[in-house]
PDB file of N, CA and C in Angstrom:
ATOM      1  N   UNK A   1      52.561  90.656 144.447  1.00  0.00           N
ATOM      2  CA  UNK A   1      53.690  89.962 145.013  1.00  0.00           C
ATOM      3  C   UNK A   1      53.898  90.467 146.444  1.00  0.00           C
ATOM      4  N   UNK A   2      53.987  89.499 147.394  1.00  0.00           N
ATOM      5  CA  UNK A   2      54.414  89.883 148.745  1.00  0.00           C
ATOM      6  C   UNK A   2      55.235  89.813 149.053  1.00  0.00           C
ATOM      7  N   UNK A   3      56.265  90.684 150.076  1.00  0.00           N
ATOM      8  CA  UNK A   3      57.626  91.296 150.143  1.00  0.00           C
ATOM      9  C   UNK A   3      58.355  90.995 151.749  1.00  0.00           C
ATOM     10  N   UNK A   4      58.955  90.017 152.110  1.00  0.00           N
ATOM     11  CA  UNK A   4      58.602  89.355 153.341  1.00  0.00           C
ATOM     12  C   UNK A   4      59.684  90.744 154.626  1.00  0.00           C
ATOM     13  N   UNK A   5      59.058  90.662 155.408  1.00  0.00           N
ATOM     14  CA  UNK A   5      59.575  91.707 156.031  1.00  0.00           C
ATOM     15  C   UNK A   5      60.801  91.533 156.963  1.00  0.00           C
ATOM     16  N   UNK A   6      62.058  91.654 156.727  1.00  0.00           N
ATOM     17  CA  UNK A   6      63.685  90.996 157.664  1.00  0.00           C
ATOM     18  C   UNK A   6      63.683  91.958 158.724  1.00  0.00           C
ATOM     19  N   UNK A   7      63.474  91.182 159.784  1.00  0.00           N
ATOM     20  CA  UNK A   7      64.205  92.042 161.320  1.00  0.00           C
ATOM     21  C   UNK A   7      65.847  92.206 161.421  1.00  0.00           C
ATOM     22  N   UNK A   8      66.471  92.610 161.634  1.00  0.00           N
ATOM     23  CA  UNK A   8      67.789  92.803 162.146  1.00  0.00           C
ATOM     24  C   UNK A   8      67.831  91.962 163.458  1.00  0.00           C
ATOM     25  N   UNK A   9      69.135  91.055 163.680  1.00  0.00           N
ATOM     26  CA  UNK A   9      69.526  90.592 164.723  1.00  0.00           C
ATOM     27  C   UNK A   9      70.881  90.364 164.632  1.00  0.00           C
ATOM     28  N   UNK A  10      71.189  89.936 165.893  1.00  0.00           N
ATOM     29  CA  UNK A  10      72.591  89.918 166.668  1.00  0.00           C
ATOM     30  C   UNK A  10      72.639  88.597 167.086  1.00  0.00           C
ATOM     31  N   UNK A  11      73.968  87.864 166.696  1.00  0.00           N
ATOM     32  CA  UNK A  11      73.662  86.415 167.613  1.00  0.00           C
ATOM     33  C   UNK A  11      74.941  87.032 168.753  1.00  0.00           C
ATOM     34  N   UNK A  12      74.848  85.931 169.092  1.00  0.00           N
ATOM     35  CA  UNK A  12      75.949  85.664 170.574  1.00  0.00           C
ATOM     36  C   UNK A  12      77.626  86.011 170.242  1.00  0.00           C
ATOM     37  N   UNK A  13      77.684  85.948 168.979  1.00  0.00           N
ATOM     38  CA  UNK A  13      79.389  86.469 168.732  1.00  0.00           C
ATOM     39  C   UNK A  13      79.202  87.798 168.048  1.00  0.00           C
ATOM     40  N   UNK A  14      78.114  88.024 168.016  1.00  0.00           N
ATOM     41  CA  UNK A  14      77.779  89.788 167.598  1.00  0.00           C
ATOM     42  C   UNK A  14      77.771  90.113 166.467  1.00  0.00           C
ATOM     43  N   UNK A  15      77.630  89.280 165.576  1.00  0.00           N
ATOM     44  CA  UNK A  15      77.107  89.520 163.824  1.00  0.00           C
ATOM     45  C   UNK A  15      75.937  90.186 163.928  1.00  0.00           C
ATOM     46  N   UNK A  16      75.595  91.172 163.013  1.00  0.00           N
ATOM     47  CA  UNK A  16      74.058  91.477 162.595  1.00  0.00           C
ATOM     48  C   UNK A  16      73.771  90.814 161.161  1.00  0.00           C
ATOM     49  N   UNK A  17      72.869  90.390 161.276  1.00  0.00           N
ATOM     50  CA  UNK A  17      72.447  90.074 159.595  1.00  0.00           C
ATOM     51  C   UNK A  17      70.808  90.224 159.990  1.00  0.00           C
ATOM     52  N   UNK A  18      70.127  90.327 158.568  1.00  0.00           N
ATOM     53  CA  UNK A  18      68.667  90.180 158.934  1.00  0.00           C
ATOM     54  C   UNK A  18      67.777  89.126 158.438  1.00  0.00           C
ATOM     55  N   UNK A  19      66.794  88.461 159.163  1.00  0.00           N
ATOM     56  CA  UNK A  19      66.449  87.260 158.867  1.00  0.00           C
ATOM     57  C   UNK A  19      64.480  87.656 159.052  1.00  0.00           C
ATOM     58  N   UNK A  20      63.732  86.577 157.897  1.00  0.00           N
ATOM     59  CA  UNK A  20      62.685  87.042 157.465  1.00  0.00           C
ATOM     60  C   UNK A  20      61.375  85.405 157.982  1.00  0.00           C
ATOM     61  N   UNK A  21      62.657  85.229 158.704  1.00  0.00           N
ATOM     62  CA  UNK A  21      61.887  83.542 159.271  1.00  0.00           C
ATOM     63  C   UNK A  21      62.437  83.734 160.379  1.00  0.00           C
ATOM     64  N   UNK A  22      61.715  82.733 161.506  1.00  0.00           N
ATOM     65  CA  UNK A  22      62.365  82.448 162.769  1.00  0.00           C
ATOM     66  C   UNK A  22      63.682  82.056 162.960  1.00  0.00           C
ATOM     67  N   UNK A  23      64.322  81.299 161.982  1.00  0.00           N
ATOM     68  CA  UNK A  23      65.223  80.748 161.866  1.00  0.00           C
ATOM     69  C   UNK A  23      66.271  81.105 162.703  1.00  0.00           C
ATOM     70  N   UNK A  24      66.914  80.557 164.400  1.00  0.00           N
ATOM     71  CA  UNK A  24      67.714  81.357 164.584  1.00  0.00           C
ATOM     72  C   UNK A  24      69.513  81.438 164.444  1.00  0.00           C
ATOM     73  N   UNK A  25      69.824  80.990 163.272  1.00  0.00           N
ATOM     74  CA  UNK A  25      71.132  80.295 162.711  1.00  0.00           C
ATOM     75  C   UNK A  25      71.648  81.792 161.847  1.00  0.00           C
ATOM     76  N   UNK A  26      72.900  82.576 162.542  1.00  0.00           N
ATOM     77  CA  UNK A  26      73.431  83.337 161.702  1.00  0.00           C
ATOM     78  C   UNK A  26      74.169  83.227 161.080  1.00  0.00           C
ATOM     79  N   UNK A  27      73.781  83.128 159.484  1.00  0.00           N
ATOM     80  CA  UNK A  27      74.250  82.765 158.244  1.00  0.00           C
ATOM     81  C   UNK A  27      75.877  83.678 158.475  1.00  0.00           C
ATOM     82  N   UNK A  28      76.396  84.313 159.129  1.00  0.00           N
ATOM     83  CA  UNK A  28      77.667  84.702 159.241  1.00  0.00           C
ATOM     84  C   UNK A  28      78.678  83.384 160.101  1.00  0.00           C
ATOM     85  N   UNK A  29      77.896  83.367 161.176  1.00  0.00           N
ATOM     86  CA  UNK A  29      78.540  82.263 161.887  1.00  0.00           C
ATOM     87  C   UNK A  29      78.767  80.884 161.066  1.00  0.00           C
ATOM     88  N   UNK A  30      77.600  80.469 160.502  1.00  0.00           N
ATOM     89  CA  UNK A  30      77.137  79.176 159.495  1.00  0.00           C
ATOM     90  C   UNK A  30      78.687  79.240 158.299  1.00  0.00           C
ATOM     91  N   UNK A  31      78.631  80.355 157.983  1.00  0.00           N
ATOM     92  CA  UNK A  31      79.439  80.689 156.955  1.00  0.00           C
ATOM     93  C   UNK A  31      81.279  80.425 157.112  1.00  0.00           C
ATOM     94  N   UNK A  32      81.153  80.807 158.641  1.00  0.00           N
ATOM     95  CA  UNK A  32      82.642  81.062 159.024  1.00  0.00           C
ATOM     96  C   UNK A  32      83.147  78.814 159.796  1.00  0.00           C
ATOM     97  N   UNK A  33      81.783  78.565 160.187  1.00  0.00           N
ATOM     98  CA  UNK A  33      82.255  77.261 160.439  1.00  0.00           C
ATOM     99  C   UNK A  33      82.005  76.114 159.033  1.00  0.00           C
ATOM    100  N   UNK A  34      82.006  76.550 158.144  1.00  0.00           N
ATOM    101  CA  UNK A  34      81.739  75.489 157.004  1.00  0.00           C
ATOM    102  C   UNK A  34      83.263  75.294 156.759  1.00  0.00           C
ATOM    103  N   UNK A  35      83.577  73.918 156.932  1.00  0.00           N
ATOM    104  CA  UNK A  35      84.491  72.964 156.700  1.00  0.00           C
ATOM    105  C   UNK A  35      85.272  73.267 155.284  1.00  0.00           C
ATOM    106  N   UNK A  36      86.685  73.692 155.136  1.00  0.00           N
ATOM    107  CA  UNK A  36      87.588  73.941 154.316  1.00  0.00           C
ATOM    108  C   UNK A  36      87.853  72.391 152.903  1.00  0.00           C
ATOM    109  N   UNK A  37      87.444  71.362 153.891  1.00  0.00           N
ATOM    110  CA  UNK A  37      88.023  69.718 153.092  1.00  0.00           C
ATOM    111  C   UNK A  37      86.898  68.768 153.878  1.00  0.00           C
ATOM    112  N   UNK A  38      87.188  67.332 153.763  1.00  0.00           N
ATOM    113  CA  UNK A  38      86.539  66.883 153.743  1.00  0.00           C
ATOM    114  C   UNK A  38      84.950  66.655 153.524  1.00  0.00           C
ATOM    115  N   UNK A  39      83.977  65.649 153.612  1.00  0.00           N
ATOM    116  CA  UNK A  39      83.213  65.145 153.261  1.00  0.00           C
ATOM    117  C   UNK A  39      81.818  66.155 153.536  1.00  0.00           C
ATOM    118  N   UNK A  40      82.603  66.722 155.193  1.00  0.00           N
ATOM    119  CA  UNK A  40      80.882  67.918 155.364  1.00  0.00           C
ATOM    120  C   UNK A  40      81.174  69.079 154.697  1.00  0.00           C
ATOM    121  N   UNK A  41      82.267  69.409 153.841  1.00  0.00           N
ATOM    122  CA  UNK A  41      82.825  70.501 153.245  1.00  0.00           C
ATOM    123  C   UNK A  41      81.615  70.351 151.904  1.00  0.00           C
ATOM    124  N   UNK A  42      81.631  69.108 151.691  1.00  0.00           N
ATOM    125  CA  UNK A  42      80.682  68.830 150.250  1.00  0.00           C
ATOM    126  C   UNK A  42      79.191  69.488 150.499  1.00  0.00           C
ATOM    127  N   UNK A  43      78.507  69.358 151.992  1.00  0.00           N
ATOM    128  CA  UNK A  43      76.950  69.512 151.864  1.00  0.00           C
ATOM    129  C   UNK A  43      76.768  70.747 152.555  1.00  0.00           C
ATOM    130  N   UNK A  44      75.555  71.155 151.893  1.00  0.00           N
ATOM    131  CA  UNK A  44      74.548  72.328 152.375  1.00  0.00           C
ATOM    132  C   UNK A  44      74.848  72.545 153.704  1.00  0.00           C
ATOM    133  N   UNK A  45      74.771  73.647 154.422  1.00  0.00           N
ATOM    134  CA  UNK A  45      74.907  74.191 155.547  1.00  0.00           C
ATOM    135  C   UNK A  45      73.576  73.160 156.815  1.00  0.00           C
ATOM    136  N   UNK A  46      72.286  73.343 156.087  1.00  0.00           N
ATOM    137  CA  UNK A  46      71.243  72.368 156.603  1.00  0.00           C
ATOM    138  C   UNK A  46      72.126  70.921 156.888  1.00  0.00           C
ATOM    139  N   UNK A  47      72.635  70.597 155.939  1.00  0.00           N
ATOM    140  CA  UNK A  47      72.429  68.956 155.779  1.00  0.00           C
ATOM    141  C   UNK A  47      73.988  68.689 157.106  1.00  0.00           C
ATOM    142  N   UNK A  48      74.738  69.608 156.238  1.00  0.00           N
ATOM    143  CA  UNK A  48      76.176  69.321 157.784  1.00  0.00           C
ATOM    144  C   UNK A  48      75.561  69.531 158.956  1.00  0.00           C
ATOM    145  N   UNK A  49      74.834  70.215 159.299  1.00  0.00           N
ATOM    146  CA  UNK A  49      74.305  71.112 161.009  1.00  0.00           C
ATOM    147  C   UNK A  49      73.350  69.091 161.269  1.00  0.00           C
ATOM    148  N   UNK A  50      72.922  68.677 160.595  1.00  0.00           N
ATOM    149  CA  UNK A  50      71.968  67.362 160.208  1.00  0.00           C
ATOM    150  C   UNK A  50      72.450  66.016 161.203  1.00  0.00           C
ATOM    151  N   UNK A  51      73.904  65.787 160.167  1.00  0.00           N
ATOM    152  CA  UNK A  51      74.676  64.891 160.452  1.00  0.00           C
ATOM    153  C   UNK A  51      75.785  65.455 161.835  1.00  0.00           C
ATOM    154  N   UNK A  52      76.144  66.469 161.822  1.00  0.00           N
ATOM    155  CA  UNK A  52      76.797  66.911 162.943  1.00  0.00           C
ATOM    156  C   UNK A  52      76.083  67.002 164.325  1.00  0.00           C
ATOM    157  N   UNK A  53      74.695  67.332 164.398  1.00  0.00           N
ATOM    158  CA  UNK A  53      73.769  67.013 165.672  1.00  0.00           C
ATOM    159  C   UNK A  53      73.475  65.468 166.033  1.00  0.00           C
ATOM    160  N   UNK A  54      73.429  64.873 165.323  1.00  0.00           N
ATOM    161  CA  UNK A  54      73.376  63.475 165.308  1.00  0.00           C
ATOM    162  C   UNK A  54      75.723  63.008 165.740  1.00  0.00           C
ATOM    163  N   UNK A  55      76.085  63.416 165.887  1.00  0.00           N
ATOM    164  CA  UNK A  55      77.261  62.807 166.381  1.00  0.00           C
ATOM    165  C   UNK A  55      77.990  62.040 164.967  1.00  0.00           C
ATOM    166  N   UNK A  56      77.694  62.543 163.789  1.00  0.00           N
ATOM    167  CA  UNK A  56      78.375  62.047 162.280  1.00  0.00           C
ATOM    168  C   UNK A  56      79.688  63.260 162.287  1.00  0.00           C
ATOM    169  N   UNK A  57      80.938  63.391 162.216  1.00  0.00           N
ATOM    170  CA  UNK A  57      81.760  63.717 162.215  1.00  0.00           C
ATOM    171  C   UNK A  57      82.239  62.945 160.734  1.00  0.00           C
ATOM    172  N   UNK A  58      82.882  61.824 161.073  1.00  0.00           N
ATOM    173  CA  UNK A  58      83.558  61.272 160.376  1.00  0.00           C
ATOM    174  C   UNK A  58      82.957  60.050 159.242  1.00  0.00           C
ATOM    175  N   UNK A  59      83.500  59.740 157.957  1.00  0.00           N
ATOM    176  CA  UNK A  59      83.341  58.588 157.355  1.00  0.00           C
ATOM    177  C   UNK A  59      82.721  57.568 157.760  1.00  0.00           C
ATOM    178  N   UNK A  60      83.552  57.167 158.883  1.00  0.00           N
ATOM    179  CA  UNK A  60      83.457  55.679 159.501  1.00  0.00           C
ATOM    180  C   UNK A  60      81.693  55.725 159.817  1.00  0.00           C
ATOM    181  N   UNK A  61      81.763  56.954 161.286  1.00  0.00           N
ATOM    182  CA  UNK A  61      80.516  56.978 161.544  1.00  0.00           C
ATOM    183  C   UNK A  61      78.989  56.920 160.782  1.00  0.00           C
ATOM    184  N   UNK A  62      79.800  57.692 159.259  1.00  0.00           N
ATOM    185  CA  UNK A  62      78.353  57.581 158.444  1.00  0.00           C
ATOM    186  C   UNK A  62      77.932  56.550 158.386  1.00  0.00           C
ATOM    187  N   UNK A  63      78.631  55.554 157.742  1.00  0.00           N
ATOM    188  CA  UNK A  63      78.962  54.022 157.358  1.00  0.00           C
ATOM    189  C   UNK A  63      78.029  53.230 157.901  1.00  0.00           C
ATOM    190  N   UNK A  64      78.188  53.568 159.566  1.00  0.00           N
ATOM    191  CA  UNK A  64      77.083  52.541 160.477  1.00  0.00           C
ATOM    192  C   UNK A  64      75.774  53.295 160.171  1.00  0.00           C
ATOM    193  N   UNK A  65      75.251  54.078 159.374  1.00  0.00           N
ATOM    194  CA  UNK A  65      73.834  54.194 159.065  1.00  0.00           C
ATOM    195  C   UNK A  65      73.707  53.587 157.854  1.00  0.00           C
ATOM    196  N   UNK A  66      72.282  53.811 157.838  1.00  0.00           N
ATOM    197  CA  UNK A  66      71.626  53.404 156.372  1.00  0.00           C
ATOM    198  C   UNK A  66      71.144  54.818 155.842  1.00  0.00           C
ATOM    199  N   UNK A  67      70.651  54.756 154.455  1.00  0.00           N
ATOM    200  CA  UNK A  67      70.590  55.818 153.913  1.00  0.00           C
ATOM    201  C   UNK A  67      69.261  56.355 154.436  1.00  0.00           C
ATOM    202  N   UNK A  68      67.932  55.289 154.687  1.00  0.00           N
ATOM    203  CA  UNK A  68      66.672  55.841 155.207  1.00  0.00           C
ATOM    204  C   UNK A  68      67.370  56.055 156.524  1.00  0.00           C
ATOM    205  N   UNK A  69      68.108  55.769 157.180  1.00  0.00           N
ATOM    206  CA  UNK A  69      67.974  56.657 158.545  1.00  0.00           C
ATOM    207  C   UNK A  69      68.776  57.935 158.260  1.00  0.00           C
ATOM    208  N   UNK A  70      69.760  58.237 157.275  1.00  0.00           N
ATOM    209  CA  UNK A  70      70.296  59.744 157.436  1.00  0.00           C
ATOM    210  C   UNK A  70      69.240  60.547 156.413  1.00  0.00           C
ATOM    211  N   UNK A  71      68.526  60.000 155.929  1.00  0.00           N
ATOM    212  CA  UNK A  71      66.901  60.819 155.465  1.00  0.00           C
ATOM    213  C   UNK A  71      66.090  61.293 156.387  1.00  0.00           C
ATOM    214  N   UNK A  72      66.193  60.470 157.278  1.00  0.00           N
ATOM    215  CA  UNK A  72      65.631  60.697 158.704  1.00  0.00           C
ATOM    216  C   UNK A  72      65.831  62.265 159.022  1.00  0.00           C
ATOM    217  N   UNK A  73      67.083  62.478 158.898  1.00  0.00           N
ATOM    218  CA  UNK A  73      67.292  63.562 159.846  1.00  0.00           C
ATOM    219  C   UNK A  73      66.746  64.911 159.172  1.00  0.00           C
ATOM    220  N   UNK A  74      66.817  66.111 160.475  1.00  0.00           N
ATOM    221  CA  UNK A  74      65.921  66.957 159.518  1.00  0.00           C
ATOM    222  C   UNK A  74      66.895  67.813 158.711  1.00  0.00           C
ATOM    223  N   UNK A  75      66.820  68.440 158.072  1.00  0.00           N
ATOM    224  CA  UNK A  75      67.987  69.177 157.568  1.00  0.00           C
ATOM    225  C   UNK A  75      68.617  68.616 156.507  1.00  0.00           C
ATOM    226  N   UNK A  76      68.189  67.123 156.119  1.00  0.00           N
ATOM    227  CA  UNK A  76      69.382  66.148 155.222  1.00  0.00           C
ATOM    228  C   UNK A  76      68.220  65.992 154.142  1.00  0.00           C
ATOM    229  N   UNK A  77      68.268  65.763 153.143  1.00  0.00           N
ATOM    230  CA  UNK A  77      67.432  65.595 151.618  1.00  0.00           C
ATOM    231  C   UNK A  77      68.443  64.973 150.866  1.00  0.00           C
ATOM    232  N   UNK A  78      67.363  64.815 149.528  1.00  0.00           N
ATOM    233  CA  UNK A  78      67.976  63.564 148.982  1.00  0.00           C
ATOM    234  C   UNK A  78      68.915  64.015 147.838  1.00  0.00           C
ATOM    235  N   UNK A  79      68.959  65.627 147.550  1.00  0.00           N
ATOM    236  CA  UNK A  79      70.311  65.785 146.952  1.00  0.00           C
ATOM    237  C   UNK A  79      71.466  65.453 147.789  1.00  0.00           C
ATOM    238  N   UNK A  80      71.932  65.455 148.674  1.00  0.00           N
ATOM    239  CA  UNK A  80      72.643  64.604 149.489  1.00  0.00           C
ATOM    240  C   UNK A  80      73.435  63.752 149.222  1.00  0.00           C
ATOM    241  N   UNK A  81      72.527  62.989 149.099  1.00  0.00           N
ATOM    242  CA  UNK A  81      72.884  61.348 149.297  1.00  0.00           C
ATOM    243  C   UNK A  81      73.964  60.847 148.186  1.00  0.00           C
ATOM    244  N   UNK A  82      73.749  61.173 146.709  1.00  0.00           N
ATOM    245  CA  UNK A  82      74.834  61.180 146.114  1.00  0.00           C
ATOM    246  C   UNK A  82      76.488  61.843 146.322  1.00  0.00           C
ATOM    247  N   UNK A  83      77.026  62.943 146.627  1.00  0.00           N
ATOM    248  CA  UNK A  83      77.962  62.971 147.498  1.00  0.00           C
ATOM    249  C   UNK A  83      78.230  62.467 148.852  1.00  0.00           C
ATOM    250  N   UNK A  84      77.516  61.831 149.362  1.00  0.00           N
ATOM    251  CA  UNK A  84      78.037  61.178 150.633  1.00  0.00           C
ATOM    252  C   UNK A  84      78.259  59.615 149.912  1.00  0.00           C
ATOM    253  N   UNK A  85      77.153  59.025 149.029  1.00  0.00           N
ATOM    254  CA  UNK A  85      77.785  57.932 148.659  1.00  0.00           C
ATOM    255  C   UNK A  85      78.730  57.766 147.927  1.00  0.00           C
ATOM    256  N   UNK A  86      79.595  58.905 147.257  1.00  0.00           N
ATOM    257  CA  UNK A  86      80.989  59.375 146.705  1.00  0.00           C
ATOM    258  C   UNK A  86      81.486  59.076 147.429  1.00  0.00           C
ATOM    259  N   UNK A  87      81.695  60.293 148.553  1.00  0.00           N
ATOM    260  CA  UNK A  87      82.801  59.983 149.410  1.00  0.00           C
ATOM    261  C   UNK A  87      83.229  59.019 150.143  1.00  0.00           C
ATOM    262  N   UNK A  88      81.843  57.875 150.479  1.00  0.00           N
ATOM    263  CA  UNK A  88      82.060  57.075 151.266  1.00  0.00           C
ATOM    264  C   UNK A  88      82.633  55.806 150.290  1.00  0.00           C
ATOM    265  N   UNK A  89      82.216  55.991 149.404  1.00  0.00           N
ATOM    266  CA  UNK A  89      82.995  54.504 148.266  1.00  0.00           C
ATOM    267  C   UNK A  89      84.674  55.273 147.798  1.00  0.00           C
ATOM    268  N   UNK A  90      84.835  56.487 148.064  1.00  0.00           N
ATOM    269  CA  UNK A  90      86.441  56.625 148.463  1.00  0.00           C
ATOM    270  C   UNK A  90      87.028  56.687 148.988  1.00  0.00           C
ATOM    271  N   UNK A  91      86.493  56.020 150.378  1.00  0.00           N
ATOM    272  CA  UNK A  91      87.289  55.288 151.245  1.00  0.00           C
ATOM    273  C   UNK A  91      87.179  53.346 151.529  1.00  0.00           C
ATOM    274  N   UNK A  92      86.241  53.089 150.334  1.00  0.00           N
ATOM    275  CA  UNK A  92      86.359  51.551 150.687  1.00  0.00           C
ATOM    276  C   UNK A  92      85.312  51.400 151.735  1.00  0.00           C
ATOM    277  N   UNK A  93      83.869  52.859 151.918  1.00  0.00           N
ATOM    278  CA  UNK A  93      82.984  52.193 152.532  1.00  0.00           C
ATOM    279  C   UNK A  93      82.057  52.365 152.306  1.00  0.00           C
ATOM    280  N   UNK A  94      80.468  52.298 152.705  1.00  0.00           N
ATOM    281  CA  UNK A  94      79.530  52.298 152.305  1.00  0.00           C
ATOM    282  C   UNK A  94      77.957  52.316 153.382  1.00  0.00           C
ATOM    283  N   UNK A  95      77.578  52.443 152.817  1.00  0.00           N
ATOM    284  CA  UNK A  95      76.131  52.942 153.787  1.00  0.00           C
ATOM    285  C   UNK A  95      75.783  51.640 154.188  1.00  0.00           C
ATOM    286  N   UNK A  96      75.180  51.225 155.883  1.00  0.00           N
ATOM    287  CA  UNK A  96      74.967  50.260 156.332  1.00  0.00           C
ATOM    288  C   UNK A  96      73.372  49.603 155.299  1.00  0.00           C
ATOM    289  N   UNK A  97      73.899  48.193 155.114  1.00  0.00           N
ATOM    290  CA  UNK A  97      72.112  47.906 154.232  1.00  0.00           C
ATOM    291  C   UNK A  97      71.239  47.822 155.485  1.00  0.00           C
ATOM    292  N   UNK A  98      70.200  47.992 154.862  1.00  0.00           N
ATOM    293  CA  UNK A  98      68.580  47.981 155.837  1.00  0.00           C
ATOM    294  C   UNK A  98      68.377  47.156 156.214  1.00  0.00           C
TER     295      UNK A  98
END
């Protein structure tokens, strides 16, 4: 079994945590901006960072996509898609058709 080796780092607001991939997202920071309510409160840290680089904030905005284009994005998978199509049919909306 191979034992992957974690560097120690520091981001820009001065957390240390240690990370064993390039990855440069500190799971402290990630942690402290995850949404209390609403809809990005529901998804994976990946999948919010997904829809939030793309300019998805709100409901409405999801709405004007389709589901193959928020597959599109990187970070978003298809466990997903069932809580966003929750939330969005509890507001009376729904994913744009193809």
């Amino acid at each position: 079994m191979t034992t992957s080796k974690k560097t120690v780092r520091t981001c820009a607001n001065g957390h240390s945590y240690r990370k064993s991939t390039d990855c440069p997202t500190c799971p402290i920071c990630e942690q402290e901006r995850q949404p209390a309510t609403g809809f990005l409160s529901l998804l994976s840290a990946p999948a919010r960072r997904a829809l939030e680089h793309n300019g998805i904030t709100s409901l409405e905005q999801l709405a004007s996509y389709s589901e193959k284009e928020i597959l599109k994005f990187h970070g978003m998978g298809p466990a997903s898609m069932p809580k966003l199509r929750t939330a969005l049919k509890e507001k009376g909306l729904s994913f744009k058709n193809e």
